[in-house]
C-alpha atoms as a PDB file:
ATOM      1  CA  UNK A   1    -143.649 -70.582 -42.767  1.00  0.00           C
ATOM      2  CA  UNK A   2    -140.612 -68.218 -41.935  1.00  0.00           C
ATOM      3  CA  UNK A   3    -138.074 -70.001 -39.985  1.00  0.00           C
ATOM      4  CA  UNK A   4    -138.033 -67.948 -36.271  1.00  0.00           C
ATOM      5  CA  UNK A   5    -136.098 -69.051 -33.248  1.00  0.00           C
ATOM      6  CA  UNK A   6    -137.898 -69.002 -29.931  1.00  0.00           C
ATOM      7  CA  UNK A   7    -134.526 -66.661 -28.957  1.00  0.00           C
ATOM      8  CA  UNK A   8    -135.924 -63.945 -31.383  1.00  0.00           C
ATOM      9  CA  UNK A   9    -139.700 -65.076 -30.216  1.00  0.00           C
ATOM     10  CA  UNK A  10    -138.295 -64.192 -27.021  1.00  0.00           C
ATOM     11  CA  UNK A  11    -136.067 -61.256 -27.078  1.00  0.00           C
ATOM     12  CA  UNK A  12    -139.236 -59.611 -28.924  1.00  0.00           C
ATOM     13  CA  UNK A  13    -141.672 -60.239 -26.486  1.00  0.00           C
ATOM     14  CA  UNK A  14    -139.233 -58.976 -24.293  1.00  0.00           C
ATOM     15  CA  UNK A  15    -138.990 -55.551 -26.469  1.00  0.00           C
ATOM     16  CA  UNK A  16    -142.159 -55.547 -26.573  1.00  0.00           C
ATOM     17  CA  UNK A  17    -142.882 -55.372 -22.864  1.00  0.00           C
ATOM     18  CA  UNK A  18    -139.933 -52.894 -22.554  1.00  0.00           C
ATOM     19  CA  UNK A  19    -141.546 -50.729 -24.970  1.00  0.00           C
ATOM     20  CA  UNK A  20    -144.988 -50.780 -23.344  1.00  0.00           C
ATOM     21  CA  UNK A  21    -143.203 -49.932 -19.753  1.00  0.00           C
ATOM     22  CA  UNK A  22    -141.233 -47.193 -21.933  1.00  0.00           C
ATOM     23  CA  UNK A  23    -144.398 -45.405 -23.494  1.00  0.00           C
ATOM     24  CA  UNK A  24    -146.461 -45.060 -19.964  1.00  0.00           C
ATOM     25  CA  UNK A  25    -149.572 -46.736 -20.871  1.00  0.00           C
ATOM     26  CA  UNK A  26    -149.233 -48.891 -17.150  1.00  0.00           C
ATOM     27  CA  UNK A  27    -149.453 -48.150 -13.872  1.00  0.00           C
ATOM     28  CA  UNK A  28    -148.435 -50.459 -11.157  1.00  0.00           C
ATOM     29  CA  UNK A  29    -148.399 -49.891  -7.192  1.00  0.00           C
ATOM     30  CA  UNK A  30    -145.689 -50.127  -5.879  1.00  0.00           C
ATOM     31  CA  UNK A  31    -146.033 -53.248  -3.848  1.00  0.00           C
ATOM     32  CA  UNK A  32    -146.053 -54.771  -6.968  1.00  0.00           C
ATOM     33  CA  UNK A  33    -142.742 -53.694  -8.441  1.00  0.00           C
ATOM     34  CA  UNK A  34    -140.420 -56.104  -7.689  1.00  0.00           C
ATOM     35  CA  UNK A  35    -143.048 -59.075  -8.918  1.00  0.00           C
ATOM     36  CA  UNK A  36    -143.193 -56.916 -12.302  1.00  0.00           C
ATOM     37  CA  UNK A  37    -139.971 -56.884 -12.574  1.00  0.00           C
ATOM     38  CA  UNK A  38    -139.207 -60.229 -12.570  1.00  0.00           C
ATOM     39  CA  UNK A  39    -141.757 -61.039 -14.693  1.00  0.00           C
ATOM     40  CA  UNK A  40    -140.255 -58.907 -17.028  1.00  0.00           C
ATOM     41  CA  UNK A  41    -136.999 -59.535 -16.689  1.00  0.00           C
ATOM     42  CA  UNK A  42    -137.697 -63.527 -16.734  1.00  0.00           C
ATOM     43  CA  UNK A  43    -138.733 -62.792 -20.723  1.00  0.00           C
ATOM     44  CA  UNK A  44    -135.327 -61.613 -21.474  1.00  0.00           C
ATOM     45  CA  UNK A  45    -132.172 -63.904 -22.990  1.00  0.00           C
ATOM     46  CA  UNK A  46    -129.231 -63.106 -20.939  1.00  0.00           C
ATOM     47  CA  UNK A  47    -128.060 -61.035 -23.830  1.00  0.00           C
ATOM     48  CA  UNK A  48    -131.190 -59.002 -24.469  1.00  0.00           C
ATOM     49  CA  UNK A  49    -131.191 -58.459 -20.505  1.00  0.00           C
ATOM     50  CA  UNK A  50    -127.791 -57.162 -20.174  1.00  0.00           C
ATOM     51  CA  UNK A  51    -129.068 -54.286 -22.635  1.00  0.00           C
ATOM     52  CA  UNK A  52    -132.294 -53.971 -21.308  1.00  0.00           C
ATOM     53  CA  UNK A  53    -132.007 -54.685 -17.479  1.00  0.00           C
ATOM     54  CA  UNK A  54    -131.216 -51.442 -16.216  1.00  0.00           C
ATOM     55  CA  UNK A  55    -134.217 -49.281 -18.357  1.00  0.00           C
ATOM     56  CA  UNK A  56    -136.807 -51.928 -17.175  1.00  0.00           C
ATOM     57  CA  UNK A  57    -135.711 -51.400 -13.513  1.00  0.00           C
ATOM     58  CA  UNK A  58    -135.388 -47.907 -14.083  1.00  0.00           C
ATOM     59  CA  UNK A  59    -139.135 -47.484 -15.209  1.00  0.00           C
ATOM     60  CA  UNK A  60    -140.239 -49.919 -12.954  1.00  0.00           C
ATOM     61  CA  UNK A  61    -138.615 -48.035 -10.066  1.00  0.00           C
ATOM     62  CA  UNK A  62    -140.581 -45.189 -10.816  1.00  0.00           C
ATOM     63  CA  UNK A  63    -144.085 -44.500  -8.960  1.00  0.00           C
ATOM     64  CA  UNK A  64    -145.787 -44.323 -12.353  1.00  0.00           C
ATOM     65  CA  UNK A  65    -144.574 -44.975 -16.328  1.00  0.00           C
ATOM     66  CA  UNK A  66    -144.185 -42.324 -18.885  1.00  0.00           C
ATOM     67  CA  UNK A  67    -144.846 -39.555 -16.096  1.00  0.00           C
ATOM     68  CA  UNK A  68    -144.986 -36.649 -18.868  1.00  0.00           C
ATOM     69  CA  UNK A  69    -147.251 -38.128 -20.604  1.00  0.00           C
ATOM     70  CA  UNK A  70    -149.422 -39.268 -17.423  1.00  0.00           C
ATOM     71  CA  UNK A  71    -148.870 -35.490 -16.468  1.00  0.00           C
ATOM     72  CA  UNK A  72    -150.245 -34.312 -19.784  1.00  0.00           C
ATOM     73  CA  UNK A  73    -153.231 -36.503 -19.658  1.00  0.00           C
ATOM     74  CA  UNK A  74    -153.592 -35.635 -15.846  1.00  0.00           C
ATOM     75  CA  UNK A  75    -153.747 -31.811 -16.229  1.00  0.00           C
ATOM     76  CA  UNK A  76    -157.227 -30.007 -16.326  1.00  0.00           C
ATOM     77  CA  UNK A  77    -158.047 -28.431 -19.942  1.00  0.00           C
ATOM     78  CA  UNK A  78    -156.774 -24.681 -19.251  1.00  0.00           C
ATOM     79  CA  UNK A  79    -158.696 -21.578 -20.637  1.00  0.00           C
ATOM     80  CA  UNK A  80    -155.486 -20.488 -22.737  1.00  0.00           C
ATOM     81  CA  UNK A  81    -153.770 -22.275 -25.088  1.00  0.00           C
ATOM     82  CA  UNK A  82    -150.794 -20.636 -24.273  1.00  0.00           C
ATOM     83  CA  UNK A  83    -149.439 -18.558 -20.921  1.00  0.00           C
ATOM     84  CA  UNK A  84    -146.833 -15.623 -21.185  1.00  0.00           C
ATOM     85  CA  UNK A  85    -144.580 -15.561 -18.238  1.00  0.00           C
ATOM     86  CA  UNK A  86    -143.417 -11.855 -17.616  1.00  0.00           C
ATOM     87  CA  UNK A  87    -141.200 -10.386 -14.800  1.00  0.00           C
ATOM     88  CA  UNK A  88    -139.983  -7.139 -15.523  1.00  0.00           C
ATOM     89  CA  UNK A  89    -136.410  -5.542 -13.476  1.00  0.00           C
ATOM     90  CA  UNK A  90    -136.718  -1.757 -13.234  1.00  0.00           C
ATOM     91  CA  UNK A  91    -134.150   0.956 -12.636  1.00  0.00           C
ATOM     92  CA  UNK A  92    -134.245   1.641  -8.472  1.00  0.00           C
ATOM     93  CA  UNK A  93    -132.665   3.144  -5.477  1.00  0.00           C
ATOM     94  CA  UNK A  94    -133.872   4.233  -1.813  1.00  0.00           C
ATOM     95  CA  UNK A  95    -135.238   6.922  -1.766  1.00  0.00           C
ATOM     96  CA  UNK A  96    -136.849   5.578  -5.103  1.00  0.00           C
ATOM     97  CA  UNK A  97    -136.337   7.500  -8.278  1.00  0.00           C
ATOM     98  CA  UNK A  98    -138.430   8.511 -10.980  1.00  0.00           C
ATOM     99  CA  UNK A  99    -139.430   7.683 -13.450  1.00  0.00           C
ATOM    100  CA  UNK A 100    -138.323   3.954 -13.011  1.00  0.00           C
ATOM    101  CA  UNK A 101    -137.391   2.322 -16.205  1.00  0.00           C
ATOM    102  CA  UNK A 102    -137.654  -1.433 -17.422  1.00  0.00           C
ATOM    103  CA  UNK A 103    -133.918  -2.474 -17.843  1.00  0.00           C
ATOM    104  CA  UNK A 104    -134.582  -6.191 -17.835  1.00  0.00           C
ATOM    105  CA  UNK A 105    -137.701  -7.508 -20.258  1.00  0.00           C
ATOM    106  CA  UNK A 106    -138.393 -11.784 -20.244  1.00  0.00           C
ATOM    107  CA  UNK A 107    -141.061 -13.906 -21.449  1.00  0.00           C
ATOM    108  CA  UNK A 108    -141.429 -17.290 -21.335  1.00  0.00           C
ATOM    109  CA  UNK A 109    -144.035 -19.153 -23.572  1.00  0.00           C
ATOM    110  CA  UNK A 110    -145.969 -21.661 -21.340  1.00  0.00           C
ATOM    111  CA  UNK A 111    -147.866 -24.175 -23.322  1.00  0.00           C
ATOM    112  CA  UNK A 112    -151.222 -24.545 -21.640  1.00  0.00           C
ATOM    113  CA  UNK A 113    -151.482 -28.595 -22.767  1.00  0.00           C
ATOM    114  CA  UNK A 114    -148.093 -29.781 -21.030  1.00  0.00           C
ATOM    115  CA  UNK A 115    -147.153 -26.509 -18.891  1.00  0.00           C
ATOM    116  CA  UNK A 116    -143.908 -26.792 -20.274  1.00  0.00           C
ATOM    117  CA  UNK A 117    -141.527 -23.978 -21.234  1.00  0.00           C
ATOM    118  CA  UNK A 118    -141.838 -23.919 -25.262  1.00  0.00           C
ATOM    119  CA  UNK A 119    -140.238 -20.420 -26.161  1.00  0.00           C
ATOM    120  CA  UNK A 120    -138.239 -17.288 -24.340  1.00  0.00           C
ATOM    121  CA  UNK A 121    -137.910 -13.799 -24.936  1.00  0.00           C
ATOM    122  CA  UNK A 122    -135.311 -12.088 -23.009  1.00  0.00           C
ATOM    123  CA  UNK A 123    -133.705  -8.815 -23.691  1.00  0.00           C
ATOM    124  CA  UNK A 124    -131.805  -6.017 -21.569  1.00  0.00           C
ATOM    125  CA  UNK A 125    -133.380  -2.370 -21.788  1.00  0.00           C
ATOM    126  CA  UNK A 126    -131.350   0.609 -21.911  1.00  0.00           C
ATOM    127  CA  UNK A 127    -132.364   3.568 -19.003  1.00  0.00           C
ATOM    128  CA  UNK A 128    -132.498   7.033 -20.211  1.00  0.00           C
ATOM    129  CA  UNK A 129    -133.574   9.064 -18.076  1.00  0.00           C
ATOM    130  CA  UNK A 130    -131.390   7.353 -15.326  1.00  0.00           C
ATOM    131  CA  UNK A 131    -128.724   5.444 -17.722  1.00  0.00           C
ATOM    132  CA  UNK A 132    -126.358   5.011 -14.889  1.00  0.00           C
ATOM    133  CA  UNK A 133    -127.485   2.116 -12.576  1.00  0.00           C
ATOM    134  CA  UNK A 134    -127.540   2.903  -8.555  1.00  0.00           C
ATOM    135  CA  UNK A 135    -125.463   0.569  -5.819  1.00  0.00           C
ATOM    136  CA  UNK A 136    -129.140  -0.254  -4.928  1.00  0.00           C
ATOM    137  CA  UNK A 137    -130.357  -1.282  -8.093  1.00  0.00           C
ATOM    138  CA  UNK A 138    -127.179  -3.607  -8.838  1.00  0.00           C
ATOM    139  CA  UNK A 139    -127.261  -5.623  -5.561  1.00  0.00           C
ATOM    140  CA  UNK A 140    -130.859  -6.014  -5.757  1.00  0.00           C
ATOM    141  CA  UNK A 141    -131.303  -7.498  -9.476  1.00  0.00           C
ATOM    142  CA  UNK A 142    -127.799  -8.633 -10.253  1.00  0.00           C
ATOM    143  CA  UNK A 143    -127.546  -6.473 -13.343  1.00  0.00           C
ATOM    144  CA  UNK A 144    -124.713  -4.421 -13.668  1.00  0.00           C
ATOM    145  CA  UNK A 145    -123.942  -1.533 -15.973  1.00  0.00           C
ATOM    146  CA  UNK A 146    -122.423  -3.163 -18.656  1.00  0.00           C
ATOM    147  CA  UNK A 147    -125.339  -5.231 -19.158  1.00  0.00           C
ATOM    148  CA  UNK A 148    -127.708  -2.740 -20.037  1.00  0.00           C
ATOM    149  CA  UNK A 149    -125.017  -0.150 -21.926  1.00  0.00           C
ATOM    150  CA  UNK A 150    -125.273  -0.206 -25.824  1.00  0.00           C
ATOM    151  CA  UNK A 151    -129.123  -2.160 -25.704  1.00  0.00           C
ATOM    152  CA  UNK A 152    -131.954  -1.173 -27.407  1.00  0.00           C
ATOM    153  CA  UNK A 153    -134.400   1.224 -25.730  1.00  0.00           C
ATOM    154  CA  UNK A 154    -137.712   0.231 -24.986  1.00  0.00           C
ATOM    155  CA  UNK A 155    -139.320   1.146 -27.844  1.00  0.00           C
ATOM    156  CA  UNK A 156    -136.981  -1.066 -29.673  1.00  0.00           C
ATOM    157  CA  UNK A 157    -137.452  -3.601 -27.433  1.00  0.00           C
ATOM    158  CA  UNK A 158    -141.325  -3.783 -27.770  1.00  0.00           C
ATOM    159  CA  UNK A 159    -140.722  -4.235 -31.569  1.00  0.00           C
ATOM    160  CA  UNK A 160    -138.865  -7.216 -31.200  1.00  0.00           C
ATOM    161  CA  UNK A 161    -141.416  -8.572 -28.564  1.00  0.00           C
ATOM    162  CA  UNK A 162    -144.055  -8.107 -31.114  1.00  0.00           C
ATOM    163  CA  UNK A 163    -141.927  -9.291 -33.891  1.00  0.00           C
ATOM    164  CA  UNK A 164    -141.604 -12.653 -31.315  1.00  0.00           C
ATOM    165  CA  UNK A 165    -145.326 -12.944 -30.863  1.00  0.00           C
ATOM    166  CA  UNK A 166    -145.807 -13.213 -34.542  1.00  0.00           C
ATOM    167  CA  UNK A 167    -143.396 -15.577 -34.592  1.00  0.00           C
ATOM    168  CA  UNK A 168    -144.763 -17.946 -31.786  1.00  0.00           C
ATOM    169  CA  UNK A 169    -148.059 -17.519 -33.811  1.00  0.00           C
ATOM    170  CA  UNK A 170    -149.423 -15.623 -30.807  1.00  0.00           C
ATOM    171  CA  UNK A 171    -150.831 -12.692 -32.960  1.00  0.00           C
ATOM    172  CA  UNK A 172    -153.377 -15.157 -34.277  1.00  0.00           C
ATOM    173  CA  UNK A 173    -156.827 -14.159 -33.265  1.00  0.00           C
ATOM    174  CA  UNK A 174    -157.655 -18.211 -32.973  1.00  0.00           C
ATOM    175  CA  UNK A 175    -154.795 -18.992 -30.252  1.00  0.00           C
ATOM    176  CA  UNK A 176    -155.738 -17.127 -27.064  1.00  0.00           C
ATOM    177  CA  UNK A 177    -152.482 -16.519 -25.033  1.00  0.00           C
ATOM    178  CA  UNK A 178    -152.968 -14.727 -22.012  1.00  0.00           C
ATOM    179  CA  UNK A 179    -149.815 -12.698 -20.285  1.00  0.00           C
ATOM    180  CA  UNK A 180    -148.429 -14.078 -15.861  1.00  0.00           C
ATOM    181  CA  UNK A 181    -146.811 -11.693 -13.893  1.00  0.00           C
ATOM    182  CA  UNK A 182    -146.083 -12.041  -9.816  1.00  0.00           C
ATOM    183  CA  UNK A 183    -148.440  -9.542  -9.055  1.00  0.00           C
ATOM    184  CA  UNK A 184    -150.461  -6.268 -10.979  1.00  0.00           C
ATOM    185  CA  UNK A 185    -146.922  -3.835 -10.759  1.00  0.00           C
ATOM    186  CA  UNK A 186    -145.703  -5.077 -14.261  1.00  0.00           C
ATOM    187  CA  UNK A 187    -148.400  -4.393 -16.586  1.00  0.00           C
ATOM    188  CA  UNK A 188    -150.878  -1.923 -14.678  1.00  0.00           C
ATOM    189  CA  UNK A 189    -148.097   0.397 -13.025  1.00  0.00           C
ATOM    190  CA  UNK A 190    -144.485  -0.142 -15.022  1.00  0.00           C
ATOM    191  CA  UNK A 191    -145.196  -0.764 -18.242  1.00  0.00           C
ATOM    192  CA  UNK A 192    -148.244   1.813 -18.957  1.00  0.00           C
ATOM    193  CA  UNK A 193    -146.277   4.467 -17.013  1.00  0.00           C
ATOM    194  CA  UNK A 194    -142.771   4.245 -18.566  1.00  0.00           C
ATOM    195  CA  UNK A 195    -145.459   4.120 -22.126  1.00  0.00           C
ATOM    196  CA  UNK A 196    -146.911   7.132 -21.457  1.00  0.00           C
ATOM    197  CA  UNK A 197    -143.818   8.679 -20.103  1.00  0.00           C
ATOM    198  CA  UNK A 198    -141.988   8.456 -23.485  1.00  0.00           C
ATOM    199  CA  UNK A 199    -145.053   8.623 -25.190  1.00  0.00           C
ATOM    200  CA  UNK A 200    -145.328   4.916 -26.856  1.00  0.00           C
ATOM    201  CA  UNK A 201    -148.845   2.682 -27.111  1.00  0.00           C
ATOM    202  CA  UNK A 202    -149.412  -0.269 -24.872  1.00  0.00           C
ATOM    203  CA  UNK A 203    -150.555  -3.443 -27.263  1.00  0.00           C
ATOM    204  CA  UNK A 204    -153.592  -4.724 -26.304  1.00  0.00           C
ATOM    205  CA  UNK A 205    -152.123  -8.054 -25.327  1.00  0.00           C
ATOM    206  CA  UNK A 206    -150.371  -6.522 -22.484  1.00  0.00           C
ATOM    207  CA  UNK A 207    -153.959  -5.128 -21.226  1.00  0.00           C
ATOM    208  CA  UNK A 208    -154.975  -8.353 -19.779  1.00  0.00           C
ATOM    209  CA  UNK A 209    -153.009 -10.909 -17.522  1.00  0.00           C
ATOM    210  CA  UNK A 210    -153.102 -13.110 -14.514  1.00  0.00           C
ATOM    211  CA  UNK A 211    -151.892 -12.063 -11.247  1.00  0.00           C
ATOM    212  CA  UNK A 212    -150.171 -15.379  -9.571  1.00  0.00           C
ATOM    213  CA  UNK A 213    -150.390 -14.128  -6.137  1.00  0.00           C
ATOM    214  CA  UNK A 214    -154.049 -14.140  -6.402  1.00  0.00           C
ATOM    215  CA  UNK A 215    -154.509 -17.486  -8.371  1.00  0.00           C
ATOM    216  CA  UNK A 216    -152.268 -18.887  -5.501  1.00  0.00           C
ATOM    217  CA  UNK A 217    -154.630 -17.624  -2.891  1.00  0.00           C
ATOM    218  CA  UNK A 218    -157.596 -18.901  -5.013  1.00  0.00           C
ATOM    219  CA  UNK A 219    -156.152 -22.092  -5.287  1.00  0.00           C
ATOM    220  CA  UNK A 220    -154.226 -21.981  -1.759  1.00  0.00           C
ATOM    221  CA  UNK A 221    -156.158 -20.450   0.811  1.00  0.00           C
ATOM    222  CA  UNK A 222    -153.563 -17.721   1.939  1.00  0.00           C
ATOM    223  CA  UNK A 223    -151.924 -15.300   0.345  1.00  0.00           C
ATOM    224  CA  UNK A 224    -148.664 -15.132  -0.658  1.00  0.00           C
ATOM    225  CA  UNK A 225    -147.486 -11.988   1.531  1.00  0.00           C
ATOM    226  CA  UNK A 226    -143.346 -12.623   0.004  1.00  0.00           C
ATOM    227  CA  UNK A 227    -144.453 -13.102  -2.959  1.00  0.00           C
ATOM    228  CA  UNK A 228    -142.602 -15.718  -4.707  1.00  0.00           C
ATOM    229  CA  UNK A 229    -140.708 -17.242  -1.533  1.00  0.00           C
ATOM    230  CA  UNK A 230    -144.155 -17.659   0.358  1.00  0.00           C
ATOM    231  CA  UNK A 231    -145.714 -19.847  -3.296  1.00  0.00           C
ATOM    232  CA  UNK A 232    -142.073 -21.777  -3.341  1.00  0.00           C
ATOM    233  CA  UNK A 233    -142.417 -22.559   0.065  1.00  0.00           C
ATOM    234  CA  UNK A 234    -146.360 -23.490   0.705  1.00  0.00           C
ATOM    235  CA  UNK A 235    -145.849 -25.953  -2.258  1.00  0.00           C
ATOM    236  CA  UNK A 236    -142.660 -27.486  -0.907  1.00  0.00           C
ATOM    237  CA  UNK A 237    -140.845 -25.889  -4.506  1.00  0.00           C
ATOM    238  CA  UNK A 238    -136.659 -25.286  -4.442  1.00  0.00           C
ATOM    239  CA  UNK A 239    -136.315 -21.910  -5.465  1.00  0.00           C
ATOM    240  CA  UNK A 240    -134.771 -21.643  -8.984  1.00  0.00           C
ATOM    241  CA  UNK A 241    -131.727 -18.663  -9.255  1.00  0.00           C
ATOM    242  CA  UNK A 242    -131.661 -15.370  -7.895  1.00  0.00           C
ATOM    243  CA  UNK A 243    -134.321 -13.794  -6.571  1.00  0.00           C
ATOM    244  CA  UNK A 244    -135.105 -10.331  -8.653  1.00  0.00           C
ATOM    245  CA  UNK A 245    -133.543 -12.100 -11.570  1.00  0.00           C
ATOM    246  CA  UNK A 246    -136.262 -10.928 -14.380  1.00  0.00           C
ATOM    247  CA  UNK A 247    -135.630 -14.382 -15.977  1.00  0.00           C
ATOM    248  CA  UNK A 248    -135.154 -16.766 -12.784  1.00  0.00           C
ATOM    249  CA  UNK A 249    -138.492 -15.460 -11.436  1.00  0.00           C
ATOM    250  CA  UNK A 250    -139.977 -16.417 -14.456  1.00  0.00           C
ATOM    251  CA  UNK A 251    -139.025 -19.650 -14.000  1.00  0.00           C
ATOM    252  CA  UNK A 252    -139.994 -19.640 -10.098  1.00  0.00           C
ATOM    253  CA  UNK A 253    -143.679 -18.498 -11.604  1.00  0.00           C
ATOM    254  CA  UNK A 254    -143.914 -21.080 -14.223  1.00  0.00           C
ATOM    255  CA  UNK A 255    -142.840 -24.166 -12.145  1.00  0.00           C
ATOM    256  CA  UNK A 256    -145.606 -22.945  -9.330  1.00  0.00           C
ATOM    257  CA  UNK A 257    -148.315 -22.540 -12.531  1.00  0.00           C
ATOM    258  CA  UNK A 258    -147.039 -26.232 -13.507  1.00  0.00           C
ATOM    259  CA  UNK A 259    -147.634 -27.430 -10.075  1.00  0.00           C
ATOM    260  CA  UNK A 260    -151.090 -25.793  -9.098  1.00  0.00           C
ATOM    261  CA  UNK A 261    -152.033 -27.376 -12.842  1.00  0.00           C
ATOM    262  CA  UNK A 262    -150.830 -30.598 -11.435  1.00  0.00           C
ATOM    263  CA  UNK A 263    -153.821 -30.255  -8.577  1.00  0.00           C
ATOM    264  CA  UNK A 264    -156.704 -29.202 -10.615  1.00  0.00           C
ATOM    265  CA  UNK A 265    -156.471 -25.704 -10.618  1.00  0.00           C
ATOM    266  CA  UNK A 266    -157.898 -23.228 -13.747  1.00  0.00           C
ATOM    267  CA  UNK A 267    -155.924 -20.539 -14.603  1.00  0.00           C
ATOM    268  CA  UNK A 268    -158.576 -17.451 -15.146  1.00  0.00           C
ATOM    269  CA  UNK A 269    -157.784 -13.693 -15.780  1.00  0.00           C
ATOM    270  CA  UNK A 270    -157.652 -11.746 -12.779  1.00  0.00           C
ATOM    271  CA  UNK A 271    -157.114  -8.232 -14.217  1.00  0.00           C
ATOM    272  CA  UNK A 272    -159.559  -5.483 -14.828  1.00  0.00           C
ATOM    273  CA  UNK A 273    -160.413  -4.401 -18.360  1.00  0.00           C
ATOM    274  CA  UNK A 274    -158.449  -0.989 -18.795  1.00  0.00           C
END
């Protein structure tokens, strides 16, 4: 028989406990808290409590253990294994000018499991029928000249998307990925237009996408008439950056998509087949 001390008996259970309380696989109410707690803690040697003290009350402080990996259990099974966040910035002024031209181009890969941010494509596009950026255009999106001098053009820039989409594995016909945009403007007006403007073919997987203003009415009730200020607000979300920030409204759309997951609701294409 192995000689143990009822120290090391002791400070395992104690791990053990810890570890259980670390991994989410418990739930308590919170009435019950400060009992657990001192159950717990009661298991520990003073040493092994002095390391272990503060984790234990910080998980036990919690409403529930593990929460991503309650939240990953908790989500609905989504159509799509994967979600592509777009929000395109376009060349602008008042009276608008023409053609507009994409001058801001980011992606972010949602994973439909967790509805967590697993990948990003950004990349500034350089105007050239209108190279020089308006007053207008500036103050509205933040992006000044020198950001989009010297980048690739759009052609370019849909080579690298597609050279990012085999990278992500998205190109395989077994992963179905499916593209978000705050509203239809990106892919049914912008992209297409500024396509067939230069003369460049749309890939198929920018034919089909989901329009978040009307999954947010779906799942809402109302519709989101300031687009992503009205979702931010009817779900009690902080709004993340600048608005008209390609990149921060991608991250406004994917935190609303993580929180209408959070209450049940199925993401489903809302576009028309072109």
């Amino acid at each position: 028989m192995s000689n143990v001390s009822l120290s090391s008996v002791s400070d395992a259970s104690g791990c053990s406990m810890i570890a259980l309380l670390h991994t989410g696989a418990a739930k308590f109410p919170q009435n019950l808290i400060p009992r657990a707690r001192q159950a717990v803690c009661s298991l520990l040697p003073a040493g092994v409590l002095k390391g272990y003290g503060s984790i234990v009350s910080r998980k036990l402080a919690s409403h529930s253990f593990g929460a991503s990996m309650a939240a990953m259990s908790s989500f609905p099974p989504q159509r799509y294994h994967y979600f592509l966040v777009l929000d395109f910035e376009a060349t602008c002024d008042k009276p608008q000018i023409h053609p507009q031209e994409i001058i801001e181009f980011p992606i972010l890969k949602l994973n439909g499991r967790t509805m967590e941010i697993e990948s990003t494509f950004h990349m500034y596009v350089q105007p050239v029928v209108h190279p020089q950026l308006t007053p207008f255009c500036t103050e509205l999106t933040g992006i000044i000249q020198g950001m989009v001098d010297g980048q690739p053009s759009l052609q370019q820039v849909l080579e690298r998307v597609d050279e990012w989409m085999a990278k992500e594995g998205l190109l395989d016909p077994s992963v179905k990925s499916i593209f978000v945009t705050c509203g239809d403007w990106d892919l049914k007006v912008m992209l297409p237009g500024q396509c067939q403007y230069l003369g460049l073919p749309v890939a198929d997987y920018f034919k089909q996408w989901i329009n978040l203003k009307k999954a947010y009415s779906f799942a809402m009730g109302s519709w989101p008439k300031n687009g992503l200020l009205d979702m931010n607000k009817g779900l009690n979300l902080q709004h993340i950056g600048r608005p008209h920030s390609g990149i921060d409204d991608c991250k406004n759309i994917a935190n609303i998509m993580k929180t209408l997951a959070h209450r049940g609701f199925i993401f489903k294409q809302t576009s028309k087949p072109f």
